[in-house]
C-alpha atoms as a PDB file:
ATOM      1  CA  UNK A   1      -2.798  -5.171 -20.614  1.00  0.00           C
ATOM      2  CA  UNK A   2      -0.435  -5.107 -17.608  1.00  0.00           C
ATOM      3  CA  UNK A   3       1.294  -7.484 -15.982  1.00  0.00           C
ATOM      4  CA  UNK A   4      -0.756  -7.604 -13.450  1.00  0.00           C
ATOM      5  CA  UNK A   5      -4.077  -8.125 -15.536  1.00  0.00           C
ATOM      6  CA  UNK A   6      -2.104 -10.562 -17.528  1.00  0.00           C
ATOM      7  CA  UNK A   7      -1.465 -12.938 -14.516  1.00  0.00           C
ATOM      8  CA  UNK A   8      -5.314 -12.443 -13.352  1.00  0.00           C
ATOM      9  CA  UNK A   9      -6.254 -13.428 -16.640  1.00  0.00           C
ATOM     10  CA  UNK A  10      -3.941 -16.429 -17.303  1.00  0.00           C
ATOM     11  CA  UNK A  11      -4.663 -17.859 -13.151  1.00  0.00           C
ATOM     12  CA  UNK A  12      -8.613 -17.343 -14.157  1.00  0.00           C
ATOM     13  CA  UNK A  13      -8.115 -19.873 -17.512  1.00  0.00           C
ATOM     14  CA  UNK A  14      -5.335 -22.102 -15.670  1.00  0.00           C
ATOM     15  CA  UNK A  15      -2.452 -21.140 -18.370  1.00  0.00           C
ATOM     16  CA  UNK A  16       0.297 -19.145 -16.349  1.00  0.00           C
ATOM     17  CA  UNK A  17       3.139 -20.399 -18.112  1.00  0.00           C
ATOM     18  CA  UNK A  18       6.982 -20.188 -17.155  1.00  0.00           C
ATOM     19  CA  UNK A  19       7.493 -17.106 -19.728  1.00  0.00           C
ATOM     20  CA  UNK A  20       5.083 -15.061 -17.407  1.00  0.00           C
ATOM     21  CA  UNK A  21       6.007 -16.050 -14.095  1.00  0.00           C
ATOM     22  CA  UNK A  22       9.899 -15.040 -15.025  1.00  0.00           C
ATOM     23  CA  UNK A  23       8.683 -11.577 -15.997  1.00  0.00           C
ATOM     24  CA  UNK A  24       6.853 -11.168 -12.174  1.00  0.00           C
ATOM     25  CA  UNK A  25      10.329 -12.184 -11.129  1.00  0.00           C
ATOM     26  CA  UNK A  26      11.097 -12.185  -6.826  1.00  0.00           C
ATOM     27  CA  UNK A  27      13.804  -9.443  -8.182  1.00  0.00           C
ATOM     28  CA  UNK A  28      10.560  -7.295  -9.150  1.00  0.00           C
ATOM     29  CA  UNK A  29       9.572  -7.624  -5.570  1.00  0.00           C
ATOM     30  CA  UNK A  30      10.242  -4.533  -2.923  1.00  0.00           C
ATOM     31  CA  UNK A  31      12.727  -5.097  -0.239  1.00  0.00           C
ATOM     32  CA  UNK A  32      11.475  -4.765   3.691  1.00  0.00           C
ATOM     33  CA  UNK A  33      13.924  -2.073   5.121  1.00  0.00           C
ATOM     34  CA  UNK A  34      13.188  -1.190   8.655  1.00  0.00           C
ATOM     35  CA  UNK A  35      12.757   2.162   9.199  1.00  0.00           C
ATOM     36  CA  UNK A  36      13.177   4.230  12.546  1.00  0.00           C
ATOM     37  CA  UNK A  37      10.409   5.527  14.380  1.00  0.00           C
ATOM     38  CA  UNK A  38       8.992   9.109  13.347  1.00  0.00           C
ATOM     39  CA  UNK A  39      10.494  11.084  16.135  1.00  0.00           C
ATOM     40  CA  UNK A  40       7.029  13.527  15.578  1.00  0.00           C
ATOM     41  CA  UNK A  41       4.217  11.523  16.068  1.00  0.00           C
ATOM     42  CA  UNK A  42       1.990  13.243  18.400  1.00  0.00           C
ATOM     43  CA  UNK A  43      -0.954  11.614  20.503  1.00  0.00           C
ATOM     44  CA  UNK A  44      -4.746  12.461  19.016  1.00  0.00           C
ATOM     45  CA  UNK A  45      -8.138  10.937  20.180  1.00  0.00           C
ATOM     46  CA  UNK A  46     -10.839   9.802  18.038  1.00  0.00           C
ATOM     47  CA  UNK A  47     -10.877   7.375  15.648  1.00  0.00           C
ATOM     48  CA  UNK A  48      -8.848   8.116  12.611  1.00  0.00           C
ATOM     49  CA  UNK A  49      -8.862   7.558   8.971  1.00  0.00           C
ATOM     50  CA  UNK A  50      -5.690   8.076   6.088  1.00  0.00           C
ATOM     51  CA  UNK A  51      -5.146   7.360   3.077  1.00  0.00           C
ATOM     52  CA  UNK A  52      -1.711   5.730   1.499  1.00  0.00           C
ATOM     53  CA  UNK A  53      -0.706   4.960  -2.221  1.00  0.00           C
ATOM     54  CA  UNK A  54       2.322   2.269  -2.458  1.00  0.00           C
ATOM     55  CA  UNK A  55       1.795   0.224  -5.503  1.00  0.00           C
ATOM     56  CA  UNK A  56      -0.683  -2.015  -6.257  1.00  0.00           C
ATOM     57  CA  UNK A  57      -3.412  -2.118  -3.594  1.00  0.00           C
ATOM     58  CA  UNK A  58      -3.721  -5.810  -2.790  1.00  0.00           C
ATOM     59  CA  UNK A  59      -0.580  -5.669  -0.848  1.00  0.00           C
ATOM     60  CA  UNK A  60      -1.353  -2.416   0.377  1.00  0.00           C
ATOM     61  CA  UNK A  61      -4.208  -3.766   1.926  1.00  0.00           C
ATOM     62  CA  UNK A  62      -3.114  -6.828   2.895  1.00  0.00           C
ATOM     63  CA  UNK A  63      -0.494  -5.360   5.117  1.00  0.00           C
ATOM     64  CA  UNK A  64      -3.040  -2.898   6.871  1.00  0.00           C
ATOM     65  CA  UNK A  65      -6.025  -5.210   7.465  1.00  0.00           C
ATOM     66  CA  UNK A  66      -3.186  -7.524   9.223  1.00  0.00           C
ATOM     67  CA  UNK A  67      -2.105  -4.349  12.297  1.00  0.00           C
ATOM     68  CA  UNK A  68      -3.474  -4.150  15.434  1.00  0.00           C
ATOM     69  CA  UNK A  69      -5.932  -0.771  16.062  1.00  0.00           C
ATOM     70  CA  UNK A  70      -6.638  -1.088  12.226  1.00  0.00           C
ATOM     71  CA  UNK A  71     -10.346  -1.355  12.095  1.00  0.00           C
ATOM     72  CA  UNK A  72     -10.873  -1.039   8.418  1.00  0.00           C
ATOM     73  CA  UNK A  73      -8.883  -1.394   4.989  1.00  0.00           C
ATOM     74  CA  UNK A  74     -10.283  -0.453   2.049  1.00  0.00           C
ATOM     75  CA  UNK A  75      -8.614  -0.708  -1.764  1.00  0.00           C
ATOM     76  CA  UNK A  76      -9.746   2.017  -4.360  1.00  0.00           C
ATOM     77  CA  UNK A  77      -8.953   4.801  -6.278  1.00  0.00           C
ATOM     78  CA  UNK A  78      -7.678   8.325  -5.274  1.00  0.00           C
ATOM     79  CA  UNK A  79      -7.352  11.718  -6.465  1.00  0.00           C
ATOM     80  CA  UNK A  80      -8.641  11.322  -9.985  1.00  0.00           C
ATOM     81  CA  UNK A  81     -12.573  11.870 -11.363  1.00  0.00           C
ATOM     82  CA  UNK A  82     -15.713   9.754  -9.763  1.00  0.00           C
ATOM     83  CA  UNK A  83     -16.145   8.659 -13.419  1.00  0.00           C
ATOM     84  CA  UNK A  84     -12.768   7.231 -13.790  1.00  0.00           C
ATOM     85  CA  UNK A  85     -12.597   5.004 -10.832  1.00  0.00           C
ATOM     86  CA  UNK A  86     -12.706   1.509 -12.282  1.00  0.00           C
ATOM     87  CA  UNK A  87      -9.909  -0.302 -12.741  1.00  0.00           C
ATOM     88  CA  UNK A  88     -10.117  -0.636 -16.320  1.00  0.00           C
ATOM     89  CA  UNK A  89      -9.602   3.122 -16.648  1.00  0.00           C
ATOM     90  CA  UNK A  90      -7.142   3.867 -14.076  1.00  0.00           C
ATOM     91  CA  UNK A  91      -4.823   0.808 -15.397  1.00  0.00           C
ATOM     92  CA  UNK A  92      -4.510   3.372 -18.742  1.00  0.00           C
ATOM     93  CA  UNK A  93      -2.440   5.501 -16.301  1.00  0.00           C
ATOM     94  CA  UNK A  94      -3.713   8.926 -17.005  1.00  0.00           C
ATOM     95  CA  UNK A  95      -7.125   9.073 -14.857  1.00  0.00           C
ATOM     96  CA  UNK A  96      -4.691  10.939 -12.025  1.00  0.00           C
ATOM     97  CA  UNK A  97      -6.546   8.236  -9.458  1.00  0.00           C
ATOM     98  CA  UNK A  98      -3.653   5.972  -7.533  1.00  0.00           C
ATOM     99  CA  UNK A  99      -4.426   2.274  -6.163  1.00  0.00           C
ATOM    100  CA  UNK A 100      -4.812   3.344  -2.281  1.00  0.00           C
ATOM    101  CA  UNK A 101      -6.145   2.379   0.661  1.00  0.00           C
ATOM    102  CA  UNK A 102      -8.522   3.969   3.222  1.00  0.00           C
ATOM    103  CA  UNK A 103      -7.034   3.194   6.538  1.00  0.00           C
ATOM    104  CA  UNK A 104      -9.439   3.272   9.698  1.00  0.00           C
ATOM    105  CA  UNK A 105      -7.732   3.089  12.888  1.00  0.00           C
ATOM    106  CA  UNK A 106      -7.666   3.552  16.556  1.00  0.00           C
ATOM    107  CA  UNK A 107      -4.742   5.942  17.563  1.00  0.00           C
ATOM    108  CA  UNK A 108      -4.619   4.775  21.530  1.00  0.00           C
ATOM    109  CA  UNK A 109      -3.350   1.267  19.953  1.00  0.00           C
ATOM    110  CA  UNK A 110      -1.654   2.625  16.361  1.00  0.00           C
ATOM    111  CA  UNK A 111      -0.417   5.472  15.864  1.00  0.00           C
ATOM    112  CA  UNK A 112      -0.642   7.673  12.461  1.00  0.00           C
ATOM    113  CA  UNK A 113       3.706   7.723  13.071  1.00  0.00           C
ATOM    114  CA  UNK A 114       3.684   3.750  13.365  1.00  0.00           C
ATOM    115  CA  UNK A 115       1.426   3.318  10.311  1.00  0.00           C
ATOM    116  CA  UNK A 116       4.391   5.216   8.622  1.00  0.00           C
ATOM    117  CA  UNK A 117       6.860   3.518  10.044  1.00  0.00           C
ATOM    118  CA  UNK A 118       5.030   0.160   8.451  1.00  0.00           C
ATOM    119  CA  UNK A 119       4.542   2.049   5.609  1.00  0.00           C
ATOM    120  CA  UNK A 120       8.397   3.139   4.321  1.00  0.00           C
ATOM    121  CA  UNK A 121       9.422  -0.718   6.463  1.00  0.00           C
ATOM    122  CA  UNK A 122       7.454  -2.916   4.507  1.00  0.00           C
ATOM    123  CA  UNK A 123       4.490  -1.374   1.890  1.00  0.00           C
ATOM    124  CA  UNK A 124       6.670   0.516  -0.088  1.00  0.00           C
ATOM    125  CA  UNK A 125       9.685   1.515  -2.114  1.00  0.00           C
ATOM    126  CA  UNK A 126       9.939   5.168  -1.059  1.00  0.00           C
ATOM    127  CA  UNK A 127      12.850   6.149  -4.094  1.00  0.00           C
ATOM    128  CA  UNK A 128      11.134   4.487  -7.269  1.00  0.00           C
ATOM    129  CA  UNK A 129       8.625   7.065  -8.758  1.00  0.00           C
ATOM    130  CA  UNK A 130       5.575   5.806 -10.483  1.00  0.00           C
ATOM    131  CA  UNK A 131       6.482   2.392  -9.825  1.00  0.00           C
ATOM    132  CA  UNK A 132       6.248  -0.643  -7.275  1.00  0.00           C
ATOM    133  CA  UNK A 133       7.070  -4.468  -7.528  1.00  0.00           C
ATOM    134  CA  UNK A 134       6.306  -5.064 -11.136  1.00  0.00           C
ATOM    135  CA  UNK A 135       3.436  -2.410 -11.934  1.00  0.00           C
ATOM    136  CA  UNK A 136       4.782   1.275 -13.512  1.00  0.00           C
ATOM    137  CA  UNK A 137       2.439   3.766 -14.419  1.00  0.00           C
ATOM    138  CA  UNK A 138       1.595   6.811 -12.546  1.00  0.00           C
ATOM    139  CA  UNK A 139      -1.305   4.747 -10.566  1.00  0.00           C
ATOM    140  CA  UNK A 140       1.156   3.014  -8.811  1.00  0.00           C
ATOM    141  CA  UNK A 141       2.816   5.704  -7.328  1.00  0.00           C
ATOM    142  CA  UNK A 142       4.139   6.508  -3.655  1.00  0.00           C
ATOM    143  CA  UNK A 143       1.947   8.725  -2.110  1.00  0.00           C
ATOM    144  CA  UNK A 144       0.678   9.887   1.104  1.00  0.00           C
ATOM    145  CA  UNK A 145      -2.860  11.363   1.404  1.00  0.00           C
ATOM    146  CA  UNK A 146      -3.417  12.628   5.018  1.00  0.00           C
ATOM    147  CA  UNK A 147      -7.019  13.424   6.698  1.00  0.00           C
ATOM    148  CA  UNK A 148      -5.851  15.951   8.634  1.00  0.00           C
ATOM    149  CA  UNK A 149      -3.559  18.864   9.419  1.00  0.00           C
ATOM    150  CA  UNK A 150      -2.168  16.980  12.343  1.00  0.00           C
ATOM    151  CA  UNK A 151      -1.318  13.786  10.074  1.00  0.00           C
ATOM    152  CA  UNK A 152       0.289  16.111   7.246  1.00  0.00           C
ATOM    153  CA  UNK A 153       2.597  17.271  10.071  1.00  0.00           C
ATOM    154  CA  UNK A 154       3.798  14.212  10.971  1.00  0.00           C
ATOM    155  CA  UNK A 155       4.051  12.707   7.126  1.00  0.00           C
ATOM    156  CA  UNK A 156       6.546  16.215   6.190  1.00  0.00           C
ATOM    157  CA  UNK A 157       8.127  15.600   9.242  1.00  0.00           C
ATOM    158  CA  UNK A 158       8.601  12.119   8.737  1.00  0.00           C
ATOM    159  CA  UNK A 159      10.099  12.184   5.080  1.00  0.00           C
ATOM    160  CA  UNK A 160      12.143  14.766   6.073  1.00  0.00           C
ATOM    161  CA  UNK A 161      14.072  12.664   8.979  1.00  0.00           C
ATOM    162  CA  UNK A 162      13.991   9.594   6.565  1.00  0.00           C
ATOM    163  CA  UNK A 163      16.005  11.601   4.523  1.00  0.00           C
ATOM    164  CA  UNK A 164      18.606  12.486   7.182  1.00  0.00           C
ATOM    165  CA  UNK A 165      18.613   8.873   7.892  1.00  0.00           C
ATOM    166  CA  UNK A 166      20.319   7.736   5.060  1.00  0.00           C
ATOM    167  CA  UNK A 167      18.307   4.807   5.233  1.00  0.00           C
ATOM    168  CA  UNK A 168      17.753   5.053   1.448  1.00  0.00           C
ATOM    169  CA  UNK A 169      21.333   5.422  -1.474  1.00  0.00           C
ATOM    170  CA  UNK A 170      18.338   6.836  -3.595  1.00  0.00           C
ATOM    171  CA  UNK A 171      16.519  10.066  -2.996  1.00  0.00           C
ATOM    172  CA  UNK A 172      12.493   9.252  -1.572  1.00  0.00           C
ATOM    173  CA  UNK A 173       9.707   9.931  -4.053  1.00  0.00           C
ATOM    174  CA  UNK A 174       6.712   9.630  -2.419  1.00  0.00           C
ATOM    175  CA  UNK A 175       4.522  12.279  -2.519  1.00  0.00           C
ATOM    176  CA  UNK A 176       2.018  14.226   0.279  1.00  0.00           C
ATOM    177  CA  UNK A 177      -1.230  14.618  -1.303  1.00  0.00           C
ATOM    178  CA  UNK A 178      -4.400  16.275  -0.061  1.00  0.00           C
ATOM    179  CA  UNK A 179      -7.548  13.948  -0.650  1.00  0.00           C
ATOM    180  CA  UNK A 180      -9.474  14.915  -3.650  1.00  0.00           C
ATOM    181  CA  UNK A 181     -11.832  11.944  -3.586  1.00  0.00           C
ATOM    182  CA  UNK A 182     -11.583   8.255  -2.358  1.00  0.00           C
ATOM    183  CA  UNK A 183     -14.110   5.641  -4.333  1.00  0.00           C
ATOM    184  CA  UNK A 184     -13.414   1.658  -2.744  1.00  0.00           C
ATOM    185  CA  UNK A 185     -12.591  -0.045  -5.958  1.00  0.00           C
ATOM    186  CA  UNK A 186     -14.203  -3.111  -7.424  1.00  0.00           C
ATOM    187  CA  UNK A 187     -15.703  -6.412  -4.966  1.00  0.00           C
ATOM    188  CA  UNK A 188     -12.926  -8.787  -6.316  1.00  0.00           C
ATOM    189  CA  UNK A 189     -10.254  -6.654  -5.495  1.00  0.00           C
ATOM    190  CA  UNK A 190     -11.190  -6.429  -2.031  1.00  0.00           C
ATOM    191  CA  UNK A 191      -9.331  -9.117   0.831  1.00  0.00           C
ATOM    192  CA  UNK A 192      -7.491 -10.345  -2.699  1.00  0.00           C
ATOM    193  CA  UNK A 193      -4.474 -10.832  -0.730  1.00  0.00           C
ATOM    194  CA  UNK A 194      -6.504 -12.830   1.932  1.00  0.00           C
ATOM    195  CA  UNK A 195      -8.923 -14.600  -0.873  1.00  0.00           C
ATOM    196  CA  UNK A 196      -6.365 -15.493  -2.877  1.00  0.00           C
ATOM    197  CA  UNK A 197      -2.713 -16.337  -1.244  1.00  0.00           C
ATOM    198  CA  UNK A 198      -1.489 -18.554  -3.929  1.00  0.00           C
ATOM    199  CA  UNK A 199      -1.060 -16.036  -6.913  1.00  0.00           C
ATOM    200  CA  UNK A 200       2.048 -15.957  -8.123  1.00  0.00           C
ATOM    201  CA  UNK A 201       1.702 -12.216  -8.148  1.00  0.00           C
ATOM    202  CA  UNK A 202       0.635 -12.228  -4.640  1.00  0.00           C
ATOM    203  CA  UNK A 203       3.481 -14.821  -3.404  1.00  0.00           C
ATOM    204  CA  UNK A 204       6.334 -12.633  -5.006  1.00  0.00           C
ATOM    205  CA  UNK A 205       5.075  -9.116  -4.373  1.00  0.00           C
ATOM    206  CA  UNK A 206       2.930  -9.258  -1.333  1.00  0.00           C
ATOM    207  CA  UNK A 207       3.169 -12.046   1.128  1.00  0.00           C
ATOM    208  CA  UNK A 208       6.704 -10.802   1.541  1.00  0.00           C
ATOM    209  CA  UNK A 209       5.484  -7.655   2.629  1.00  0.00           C
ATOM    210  CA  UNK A 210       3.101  -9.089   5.339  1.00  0.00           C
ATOM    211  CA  UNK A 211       5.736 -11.402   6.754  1.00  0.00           C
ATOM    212  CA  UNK A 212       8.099  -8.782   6.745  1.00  0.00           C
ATOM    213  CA  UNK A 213       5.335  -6.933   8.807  1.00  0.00           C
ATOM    214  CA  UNK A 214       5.169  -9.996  11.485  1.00  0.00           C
ATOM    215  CA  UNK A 215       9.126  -9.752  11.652  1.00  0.00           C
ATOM    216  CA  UNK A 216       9.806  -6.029  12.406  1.00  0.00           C
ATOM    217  CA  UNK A 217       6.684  -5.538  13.963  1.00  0.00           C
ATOM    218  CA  UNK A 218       5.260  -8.675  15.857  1.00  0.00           C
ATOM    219  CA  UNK A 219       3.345  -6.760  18.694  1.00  0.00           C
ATOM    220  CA  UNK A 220       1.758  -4.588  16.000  1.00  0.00           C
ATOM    221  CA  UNK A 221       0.255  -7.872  14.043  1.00  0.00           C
ATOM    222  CA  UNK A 222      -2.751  -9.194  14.333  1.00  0.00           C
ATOM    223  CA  UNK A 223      -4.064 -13.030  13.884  1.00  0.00           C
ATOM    224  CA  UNK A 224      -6.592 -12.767  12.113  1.00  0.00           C
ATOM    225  CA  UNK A 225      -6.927  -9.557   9.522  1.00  0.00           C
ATOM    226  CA  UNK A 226      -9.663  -7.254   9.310  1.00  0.00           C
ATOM    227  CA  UNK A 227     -11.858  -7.828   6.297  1.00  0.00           C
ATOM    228  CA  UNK A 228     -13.602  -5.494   4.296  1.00  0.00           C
ATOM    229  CA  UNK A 229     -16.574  -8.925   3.851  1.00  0.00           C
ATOM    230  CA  UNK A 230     -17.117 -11.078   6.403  1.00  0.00           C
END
């Protein structure tokens, strides 16, 4: 069992005990680093959709559904077999899938460049491979999954000038990966950030991540996030 399902399972019978919480330790937790804007980020019409793989999905999601022009955010599994996309099998770590998120969004208010931005800022650790926060396995890996041609340019472009940057001591990781298949994950692991703000996984690993978000990017955030249930 991971750590994750571990602290799902002790919150659902009301036994987290101290031993637990000091292994999802605030040192486990990514650290917001502002990155600079994607100097390629050209304008495109149309409603968009992408894809991005940063860890587990609840903060994933929990960042996008909270970013103005973001229209939808929806957790699931990527890039592995229809018949493997349930959490039980991709927690084994060999399905191929990733915890992602299906991002909807409006480019005249957010660009695919800005999502990026957000994403290497405050989502992710671009330099640890097959990890994030607490979770290891290759379903937690750092990958990018653009739609479209136009998106791929500006994620290669993008890594590439992060690199320059020197933002990072550590080399970045995360991958570009075409979409082979996108199925929205379980009901209960949708909004989980939203429907359940108390976790202790969720108060070390994620709400850092969305204030971090309201921080660096305040016109960007919205009140009230977008929900996948109403």
């Amino acid at each position: 069992m991971s750590i994750r399902s571990s602290v799902i399972a002790a919150t659902a019978a009301g036994l987290i005990a101290v031993g637990m919480l000091s292994t999802v330790s605030a040192a486990s937790a990514e650290v917001a680093v502002r990155a600079p804007a994607p100097a390629v980020d050209p304008a495109t019409g149309g409603m968009q959709t992408a894809v991005f793989a940063g860890g587990c999905f609840w903060g994933v999601q929990g960042v996008y559904q909270r970013v103005k022009g973001v229209t939808s955010a929806v957790s699931g599994y990527a890039n592995g077999a229809r018949g493997t996309a349930n959490y039980d099998s991709v927690s084994g770590g060999d399905t191929g899938h990733a915890e992602a998120v299906r991002v909807t969004y409006d480019p005249r208010v957010v660009s695919y460049g800005k999502l990026l931005q957000i994403y290497f800022s405050v989502v992710a650790d671009p330099t640890r491979l097959n990890a994030q926060g607490p979770d290891h396995g290759t379903q937690y890996r750092s990958a990018l999954m653009p739609t479209t041609p136009a998106q791929a340019q500006v994620a290669r472009a993008y890594i590439a000038q992060l690199g320059r940057s020197g933002v990072w001591k550590r080399p970045i990781v995360t991958r570009i990966e075409p979409v082979r298949g996108f199925y929205p994950a379980e009901a209960y692991h949708q909004d989980y950030l939203v429907n359940n703000p108390m976790s202790p996984y969720i108060r070390i690993n994620d709400l850092p991540k969305v204030k971090a978000l309201q921080s660096f990017y305040p016109t960007l955030t919205r009140a009230r996030p977008v929900l996948v249930r109403s």
